[in-house]
PDB file of N, CA and C in Angstrom:
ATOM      1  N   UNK A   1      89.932  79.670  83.633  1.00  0.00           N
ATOM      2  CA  UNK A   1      91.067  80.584  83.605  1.00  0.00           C
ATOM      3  C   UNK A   1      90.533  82.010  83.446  1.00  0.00           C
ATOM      4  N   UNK A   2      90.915  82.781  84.172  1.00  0.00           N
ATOM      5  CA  UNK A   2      90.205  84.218  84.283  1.00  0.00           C
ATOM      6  C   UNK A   2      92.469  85.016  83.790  1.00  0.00           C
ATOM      7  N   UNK A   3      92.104  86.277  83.275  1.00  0.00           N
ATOM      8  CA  UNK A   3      92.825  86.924  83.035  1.00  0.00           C
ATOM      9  C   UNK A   3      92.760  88.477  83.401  1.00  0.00           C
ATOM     10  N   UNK A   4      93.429  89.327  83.887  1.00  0.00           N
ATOM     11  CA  UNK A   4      93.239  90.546  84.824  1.00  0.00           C
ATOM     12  C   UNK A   4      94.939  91.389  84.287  1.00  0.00           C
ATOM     13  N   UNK A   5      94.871  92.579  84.468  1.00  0.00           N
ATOM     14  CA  UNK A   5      95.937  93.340  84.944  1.00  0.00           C
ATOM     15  C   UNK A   5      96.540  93.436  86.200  1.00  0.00           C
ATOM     16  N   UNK A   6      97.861  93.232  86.575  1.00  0.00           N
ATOM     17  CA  UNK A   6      98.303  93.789  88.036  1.00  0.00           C
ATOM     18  C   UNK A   6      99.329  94.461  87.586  1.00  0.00           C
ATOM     19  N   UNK A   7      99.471  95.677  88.004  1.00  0.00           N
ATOM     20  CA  UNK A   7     100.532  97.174  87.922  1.00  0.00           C
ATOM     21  C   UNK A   7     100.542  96.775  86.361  1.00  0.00           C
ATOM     22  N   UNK A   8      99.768  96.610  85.512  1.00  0.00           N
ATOM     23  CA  UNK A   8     100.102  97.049  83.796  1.00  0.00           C
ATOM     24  C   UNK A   8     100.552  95.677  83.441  1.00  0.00           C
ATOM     25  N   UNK A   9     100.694  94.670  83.782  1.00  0.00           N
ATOM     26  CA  UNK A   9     100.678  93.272  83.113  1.00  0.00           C
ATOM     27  C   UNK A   9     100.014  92.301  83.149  1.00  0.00           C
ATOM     28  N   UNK A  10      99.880  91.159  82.028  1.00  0.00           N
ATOM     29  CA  UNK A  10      98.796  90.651  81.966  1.00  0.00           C
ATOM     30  C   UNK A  10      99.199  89.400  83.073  1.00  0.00           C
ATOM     31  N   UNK A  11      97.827  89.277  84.031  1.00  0.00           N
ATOM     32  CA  UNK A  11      98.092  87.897  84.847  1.00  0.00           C
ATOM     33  C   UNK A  11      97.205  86.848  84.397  1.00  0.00           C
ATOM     34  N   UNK A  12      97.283  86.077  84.763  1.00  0.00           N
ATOM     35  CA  UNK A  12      96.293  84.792  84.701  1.00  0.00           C
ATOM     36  C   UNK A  12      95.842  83.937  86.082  1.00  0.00           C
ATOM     37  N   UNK A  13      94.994  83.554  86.068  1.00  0.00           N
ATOM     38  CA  UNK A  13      94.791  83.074  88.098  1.00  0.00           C
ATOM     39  C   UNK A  13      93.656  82.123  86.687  1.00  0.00           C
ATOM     40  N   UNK A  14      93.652  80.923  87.950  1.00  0.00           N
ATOM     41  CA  UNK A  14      93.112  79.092  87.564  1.00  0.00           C
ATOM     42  C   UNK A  14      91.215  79.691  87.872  1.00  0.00           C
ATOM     43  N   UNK A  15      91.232  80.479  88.750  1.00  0.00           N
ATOM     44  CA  UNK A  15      89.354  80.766  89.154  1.00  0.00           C
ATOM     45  C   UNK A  15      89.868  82.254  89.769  1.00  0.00           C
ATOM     46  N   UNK A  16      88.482  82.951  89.399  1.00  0.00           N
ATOM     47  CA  UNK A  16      88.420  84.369  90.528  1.00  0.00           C
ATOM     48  C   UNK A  16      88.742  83.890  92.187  1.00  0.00           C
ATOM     49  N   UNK A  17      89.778  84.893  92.622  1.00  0.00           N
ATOM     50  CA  UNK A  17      90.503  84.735  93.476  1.00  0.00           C
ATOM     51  C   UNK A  17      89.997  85.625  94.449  1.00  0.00           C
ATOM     52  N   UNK A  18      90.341  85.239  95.672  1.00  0.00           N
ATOM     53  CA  UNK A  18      90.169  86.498  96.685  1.00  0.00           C
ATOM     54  C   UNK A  18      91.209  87.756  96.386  1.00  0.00           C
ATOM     55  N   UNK A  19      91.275  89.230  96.711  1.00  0.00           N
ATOM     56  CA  UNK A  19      92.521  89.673  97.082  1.00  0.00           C
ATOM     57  C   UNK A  19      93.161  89.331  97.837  1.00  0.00           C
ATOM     58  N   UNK A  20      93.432  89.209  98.813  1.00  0.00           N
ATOM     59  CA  UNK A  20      93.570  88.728 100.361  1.00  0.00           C
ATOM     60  C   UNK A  20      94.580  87.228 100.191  1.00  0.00           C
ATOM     61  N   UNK A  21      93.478  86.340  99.726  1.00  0.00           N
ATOM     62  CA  UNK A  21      94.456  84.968  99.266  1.00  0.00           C
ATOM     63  C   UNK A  21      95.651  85.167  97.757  1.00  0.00           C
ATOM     64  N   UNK A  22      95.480  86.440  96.677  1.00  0.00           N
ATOM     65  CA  UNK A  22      96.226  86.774  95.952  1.00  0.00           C
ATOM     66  C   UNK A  22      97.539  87.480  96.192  1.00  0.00           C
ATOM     67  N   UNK A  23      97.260  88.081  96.924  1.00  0.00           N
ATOM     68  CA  UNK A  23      98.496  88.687  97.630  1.00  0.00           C
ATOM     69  C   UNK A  23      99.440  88.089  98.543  1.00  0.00           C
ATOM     70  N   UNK A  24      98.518  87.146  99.498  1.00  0.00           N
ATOM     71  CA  UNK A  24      99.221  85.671 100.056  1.00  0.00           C
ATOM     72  C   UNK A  24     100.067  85.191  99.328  1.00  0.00           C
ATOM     73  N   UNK A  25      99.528  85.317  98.389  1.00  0.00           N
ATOM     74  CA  UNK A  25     100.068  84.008  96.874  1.00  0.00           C
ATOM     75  C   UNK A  25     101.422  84.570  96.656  1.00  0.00           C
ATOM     76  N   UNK A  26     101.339  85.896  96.644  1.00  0.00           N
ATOM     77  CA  UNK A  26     102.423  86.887  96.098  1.00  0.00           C
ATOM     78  C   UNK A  26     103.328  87.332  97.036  1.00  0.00           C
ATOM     79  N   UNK A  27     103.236  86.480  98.516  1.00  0.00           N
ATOM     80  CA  UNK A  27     104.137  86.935  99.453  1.00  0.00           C
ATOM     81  C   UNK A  27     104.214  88.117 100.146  1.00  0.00           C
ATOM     82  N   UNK A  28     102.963  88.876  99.687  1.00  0.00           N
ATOM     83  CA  UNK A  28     102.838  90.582 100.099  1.00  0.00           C
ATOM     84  C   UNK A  28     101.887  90.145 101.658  1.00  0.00           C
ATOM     85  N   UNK A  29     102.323  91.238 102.410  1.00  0.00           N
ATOM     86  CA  UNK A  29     102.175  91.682 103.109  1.00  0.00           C
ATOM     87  C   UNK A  29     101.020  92.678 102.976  1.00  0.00           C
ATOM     88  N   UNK A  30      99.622  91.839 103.502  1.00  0.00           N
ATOM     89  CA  UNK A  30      98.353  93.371 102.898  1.00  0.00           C
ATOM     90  C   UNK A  30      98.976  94.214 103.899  1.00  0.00           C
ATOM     91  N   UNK A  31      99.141  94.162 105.105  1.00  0.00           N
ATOM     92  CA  UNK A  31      99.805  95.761 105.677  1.00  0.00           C
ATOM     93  C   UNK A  31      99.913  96.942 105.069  1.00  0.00           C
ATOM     94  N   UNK A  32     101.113  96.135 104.044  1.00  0.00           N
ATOM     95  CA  UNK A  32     102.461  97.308 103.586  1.00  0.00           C
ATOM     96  C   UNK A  32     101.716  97.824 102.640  1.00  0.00           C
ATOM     97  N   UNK A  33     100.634  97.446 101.450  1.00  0.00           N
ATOM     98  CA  UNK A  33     100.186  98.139 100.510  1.00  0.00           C
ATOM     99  C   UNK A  33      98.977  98.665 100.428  1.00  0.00           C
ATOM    100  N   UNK A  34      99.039  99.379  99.554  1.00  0.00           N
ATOM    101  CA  UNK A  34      97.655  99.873  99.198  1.00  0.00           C
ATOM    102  C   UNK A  34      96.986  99.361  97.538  1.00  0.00           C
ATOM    103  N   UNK A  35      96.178  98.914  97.740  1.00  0.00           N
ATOM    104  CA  UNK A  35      95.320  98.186  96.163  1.00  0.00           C
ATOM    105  C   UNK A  35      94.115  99.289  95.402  1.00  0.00           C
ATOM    106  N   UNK A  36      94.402  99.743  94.280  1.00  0.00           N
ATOM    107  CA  UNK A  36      93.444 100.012  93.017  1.00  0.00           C
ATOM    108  C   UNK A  36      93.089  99.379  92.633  1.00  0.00           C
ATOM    109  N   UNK A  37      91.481  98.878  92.718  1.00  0.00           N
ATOM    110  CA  UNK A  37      90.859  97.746  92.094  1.00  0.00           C
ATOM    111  C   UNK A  37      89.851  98.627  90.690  1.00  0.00           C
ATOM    112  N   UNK A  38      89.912  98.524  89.543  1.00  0.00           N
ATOM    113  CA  UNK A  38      89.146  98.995  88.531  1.00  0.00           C
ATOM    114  C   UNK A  38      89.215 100.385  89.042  1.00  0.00           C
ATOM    115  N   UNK A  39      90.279 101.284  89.392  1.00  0.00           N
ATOM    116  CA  UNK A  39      90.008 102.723  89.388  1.00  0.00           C
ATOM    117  C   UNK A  39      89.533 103.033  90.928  1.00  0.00           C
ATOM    118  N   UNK A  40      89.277 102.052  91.778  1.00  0.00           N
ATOM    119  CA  UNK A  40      88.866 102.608  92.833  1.00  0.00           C
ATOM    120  C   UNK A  40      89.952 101.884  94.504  1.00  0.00           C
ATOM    121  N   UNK A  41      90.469 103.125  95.036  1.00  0.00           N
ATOM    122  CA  UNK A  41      91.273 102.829  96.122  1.00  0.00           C
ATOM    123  C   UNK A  41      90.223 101.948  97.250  1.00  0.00           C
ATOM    124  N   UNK A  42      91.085 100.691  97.349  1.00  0.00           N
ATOM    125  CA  UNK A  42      90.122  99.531  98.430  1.00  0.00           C
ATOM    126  C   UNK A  42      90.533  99.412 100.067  1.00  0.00           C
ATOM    127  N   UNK A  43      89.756  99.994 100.528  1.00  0.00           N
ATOM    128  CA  UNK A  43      89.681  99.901 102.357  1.00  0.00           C
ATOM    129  C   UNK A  43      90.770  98.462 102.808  1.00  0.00           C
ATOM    130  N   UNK A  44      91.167  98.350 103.238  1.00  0.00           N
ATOM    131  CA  UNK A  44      91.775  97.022 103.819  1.00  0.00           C
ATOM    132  C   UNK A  44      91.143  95.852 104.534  1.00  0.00           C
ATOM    133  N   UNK A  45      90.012  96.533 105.261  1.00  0.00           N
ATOM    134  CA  UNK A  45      89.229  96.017 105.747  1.00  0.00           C
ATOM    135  C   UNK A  45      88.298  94.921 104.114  1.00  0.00           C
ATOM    136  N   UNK A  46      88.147  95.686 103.230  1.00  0.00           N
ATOM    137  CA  UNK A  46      87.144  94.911 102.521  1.00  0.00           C
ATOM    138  C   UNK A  46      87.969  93.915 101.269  1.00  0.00           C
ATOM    139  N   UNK A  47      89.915  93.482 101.547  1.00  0.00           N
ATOM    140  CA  UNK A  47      90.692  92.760 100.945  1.00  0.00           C
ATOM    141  C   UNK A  47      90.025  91.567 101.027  1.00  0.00           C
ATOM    142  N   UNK A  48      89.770  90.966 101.995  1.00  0.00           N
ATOM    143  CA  UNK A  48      89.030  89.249 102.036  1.00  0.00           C
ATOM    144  C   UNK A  48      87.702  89.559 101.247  1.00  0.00           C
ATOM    145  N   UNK A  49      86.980  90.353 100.776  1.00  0.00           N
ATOM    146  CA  UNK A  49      85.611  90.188 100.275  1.00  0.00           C
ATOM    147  C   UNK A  49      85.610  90.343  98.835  1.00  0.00           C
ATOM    148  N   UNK A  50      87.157  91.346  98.712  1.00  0.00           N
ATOM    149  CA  UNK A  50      86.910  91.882  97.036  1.00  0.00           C
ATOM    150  C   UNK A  50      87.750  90.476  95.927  1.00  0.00           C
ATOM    151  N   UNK A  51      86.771  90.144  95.649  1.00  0.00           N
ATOM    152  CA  UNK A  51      87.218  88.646  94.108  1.00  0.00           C
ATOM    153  C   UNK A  51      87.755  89.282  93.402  1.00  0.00           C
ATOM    154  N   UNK A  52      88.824  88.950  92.565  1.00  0.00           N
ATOM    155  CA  UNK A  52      89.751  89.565  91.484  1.00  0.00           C
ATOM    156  C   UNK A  52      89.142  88.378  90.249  1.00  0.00           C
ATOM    157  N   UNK A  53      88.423  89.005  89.112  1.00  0.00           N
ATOM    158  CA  UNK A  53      87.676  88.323  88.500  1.00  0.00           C
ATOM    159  C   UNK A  53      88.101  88.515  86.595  1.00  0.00           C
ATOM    160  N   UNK A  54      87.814  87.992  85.916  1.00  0.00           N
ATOM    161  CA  UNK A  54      88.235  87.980  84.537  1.00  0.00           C
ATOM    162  C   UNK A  54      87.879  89.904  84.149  1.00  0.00           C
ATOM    163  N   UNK A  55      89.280  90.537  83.743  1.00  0.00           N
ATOM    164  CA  UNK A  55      88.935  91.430  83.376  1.00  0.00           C
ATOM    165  C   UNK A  55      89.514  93.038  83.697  1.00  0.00           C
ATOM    166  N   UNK A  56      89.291  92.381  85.444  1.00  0.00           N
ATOM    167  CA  UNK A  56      89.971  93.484  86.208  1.00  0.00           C
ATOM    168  C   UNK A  56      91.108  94.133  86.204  1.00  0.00           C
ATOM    169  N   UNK A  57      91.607  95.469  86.589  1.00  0.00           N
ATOM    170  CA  UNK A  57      92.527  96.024  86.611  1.00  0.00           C
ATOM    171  C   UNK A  57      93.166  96.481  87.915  1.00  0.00           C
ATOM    172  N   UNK A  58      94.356  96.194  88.223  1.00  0.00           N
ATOM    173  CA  UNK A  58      94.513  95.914  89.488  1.00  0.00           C
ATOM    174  C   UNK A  58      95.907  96.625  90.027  1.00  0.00           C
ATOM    175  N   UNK A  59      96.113  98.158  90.366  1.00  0.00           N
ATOM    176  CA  UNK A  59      97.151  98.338  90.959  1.00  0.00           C
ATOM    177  C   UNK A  59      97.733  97.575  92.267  1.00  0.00           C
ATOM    178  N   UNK A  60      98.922  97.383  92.812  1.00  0.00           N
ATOM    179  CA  UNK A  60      99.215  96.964  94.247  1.00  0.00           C
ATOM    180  C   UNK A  60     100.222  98.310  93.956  1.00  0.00           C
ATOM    181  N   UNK A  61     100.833  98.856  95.072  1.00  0.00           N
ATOM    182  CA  UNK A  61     101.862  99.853  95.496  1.00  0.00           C
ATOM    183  C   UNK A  61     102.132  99.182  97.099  1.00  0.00           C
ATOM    184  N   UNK A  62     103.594  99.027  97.150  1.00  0.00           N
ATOM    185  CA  UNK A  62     104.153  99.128  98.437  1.00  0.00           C
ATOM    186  C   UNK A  62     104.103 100.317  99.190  1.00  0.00           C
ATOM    187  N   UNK A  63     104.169  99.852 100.665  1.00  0.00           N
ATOM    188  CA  UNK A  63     104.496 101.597 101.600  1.00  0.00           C
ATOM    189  C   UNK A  63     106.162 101.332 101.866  1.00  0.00           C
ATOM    190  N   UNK A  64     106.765 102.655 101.554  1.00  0.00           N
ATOM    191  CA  UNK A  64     107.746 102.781 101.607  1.00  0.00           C
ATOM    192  C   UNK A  64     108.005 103.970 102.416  1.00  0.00           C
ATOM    193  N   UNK A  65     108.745 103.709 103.686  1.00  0.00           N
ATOM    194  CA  UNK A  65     109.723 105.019 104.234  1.00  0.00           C
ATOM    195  C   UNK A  65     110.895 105.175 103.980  1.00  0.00           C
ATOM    196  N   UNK A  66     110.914 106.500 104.512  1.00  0.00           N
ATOM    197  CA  UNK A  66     112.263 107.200 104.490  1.00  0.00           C
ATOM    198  C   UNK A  66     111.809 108.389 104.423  1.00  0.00           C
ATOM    199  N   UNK A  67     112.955 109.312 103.729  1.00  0.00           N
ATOM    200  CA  UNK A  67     112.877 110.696 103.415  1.00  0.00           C
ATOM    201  C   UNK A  67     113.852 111.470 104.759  1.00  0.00           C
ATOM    202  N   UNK A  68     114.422 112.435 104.061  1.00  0.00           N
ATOM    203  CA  UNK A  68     115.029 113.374 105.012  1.00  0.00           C
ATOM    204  C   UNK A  68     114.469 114.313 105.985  1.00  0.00           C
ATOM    205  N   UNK A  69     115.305 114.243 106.631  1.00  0.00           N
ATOM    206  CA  UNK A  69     114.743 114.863 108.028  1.00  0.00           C
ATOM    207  C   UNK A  69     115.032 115.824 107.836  1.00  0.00           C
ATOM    208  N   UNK A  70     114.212 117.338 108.335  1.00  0.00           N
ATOM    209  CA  UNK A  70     114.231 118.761 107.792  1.00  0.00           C
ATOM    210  C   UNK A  70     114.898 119.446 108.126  1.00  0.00           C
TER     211      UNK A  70
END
């Protein structure tokens, strides 16, 4: 059992996880977001490589549009 932060709460995952298969897990769409792994913004490209491991701290943020037109 490994234990981590995601957006400021405590998670728990059974073994270090992929991102990639965590976010699966979570129904997200890697597309739509962008991930803070320990303080550092993660390429998309490198989601399947980066393990989410006992410890880590882990923003996700959705992309969201809109906004008024000028």
């Amino acid at each position: 059992m490994i234990a981590l932060q995601v957006n400021g709460k405590k998670v728990e995952l059974g073994a270090p996880t992929p991102l990639l298969a965590y976010l699966e897990q979570l129904g997200v769409n890697p597309r739509a977001v962008a991930v803070e792994h320990n303080g550092e913004i993660i390429d998309r490209a490198a989601y399947e490589q980066l393990m989410l491991r006992d410890g880590d701290q882990v923003e996700i943020v959705r992309m969201v549009g809109g906004g008024s037109p000028s």
